[in-house]
Protein backbone atom coordinates (compact mmCIF):
# COMPACT_ATOMS: atom_id res chain seq x y z
CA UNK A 1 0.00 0.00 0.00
CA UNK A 2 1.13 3.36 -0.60
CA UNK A 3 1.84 6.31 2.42
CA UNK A 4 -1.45 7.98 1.12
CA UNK A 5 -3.36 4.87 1.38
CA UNK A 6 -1.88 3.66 4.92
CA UNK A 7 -2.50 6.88 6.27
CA UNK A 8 -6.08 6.87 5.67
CA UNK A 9 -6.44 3.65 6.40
CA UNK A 10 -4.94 4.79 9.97
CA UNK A 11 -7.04 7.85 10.20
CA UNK A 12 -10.25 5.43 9.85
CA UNK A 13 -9.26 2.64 12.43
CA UNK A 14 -7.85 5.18 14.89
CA UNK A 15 -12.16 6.68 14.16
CA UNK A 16 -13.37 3.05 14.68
CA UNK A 17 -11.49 2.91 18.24
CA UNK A 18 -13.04 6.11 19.10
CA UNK A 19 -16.92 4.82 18.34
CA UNK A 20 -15.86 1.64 20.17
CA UNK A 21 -15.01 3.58 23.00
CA UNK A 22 -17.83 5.70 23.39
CA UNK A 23 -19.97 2.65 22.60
CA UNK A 24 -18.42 1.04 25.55
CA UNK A 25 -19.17 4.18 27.97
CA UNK A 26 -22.66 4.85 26.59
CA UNK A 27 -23.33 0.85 27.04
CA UNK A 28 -22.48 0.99 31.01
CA UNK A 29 -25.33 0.98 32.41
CA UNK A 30 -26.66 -2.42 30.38
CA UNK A 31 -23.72 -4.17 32.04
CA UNK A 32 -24.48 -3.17 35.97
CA UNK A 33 -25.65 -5.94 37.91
CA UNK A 34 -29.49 -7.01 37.20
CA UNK A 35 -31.09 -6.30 41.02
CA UNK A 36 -33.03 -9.10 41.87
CA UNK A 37 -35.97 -7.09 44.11
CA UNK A 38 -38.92 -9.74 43.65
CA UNK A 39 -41.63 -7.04 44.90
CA UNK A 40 -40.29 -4.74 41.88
CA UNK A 41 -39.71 -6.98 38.99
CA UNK A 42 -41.06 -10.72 38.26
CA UNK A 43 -39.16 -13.28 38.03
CA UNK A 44 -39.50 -13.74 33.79
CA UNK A 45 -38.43 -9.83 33.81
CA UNK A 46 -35.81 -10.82 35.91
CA UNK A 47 -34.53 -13.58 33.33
CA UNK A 48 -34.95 -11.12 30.57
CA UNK A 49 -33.06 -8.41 32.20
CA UNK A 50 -29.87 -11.53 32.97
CA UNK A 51 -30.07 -12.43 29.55
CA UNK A 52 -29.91 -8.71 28.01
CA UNK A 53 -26.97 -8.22 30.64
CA UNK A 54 -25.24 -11.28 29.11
CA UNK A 55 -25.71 -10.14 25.95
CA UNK A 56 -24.54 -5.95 26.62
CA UNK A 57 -21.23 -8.57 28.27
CA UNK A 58 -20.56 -10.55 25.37
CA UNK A 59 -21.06 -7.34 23.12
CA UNK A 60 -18.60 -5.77 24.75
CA UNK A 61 -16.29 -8.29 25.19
CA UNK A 62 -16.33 -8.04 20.92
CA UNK A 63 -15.84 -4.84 21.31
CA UNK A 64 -12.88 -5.21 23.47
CA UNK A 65 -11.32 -7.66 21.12
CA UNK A 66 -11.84 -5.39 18.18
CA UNK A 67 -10.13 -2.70 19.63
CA UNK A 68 -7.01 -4.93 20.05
CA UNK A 69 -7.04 -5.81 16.93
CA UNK A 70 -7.53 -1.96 15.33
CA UNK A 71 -4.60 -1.24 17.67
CA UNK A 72 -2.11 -4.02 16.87
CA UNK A 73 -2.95 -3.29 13.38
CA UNK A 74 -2.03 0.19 13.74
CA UNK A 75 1.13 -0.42 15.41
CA UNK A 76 2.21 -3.04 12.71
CA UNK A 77 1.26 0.22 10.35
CA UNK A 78 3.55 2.37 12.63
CA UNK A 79 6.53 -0.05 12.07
CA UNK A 80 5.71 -0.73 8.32
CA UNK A 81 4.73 -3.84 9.04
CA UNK A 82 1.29 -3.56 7.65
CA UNK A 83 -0.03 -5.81 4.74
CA UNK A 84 2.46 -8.75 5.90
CA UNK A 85 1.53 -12.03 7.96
CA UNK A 86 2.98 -11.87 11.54
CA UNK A 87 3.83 -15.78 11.56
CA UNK A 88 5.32 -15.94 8.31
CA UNK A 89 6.39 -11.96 6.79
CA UNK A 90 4.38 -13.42 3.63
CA UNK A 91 1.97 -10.60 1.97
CA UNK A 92 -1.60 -11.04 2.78
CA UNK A 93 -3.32 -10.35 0.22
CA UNK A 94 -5.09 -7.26 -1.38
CA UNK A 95 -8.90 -8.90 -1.24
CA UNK A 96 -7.82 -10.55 2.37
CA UNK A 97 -6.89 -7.12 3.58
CA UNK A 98 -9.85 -5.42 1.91
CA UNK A 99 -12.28 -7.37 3.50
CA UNK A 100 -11.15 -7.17 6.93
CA UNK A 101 -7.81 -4.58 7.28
CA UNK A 102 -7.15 -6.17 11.07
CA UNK A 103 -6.04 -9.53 9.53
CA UNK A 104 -2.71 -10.30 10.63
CA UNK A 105 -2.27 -13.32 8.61
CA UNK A 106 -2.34 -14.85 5.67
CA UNK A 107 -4.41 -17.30 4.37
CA UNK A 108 -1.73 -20.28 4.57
CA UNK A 109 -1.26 -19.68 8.19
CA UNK A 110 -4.75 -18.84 9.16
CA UNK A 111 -6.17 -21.90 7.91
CA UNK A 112 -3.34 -23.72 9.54
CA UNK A 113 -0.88 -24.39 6.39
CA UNK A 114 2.67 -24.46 6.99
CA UNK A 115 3.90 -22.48 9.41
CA UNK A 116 7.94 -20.89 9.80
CA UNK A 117 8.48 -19.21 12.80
CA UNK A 118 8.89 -15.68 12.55
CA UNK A 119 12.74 -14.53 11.39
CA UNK A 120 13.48 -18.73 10.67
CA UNK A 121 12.38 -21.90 9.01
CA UNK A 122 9.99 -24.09 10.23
């Protein structure tokens, strides 16, 4: 990829990390303990609100790993790393990236191909 291209490429997962974040602080309140007060709730509202608060936890949990990825993917941009597998240095490639930009490997060594160790042979 060229500078231009990496840079807004940057630009728009250091924007995704922002949304995540404020997704994550707007979302607090669905992740608070459900309080289980039988005279104010019923026990089926009680369910429902446990399940919704196990979904907001697995949401965010998503969210959490996204944001890993978006900044490991950034760093690898930082050190010109970008667009290369981290198990193998092979080039991902273009349609790989283009689908997902966060993919760290390459097809080979995500499906579980071959596999050299980083700076050596297998």
């Amino acid at each position: 990829m060229s500078d231009p291209d990496l840079r807004i490429l940057r630009e728009g997962l250091e924007k995704r990390l922002v949304d995540l974040r404020q997704t994550i602080d707007s979302t607090a309140d669905s992740r608070k303990p459900v309080e289980l007060d039988q005279a104010s709730v019923g026990r089926l509202s009680r369910m429902d609100a446990l399940q919704m608060q196990a979904m907001a936890h697995a949401s965010e949990r998503m969210r959490g790993q996204e944001i890993e990825r978006i900044k490991a993917t950034i760093k690898r941009i930082d050190e010109g790393e970008y667009g290369f597998c981290v198990n193998c240095d092979e080039q991902i490639g273009a349609k790989r990236l283009a689908i997902d930009p966060t993919i760290p490997n390459c097809i080979r060594c995500a499906s579980g191909g071959d596999r050299k160790e980083r700076n050596g042979s297998a």
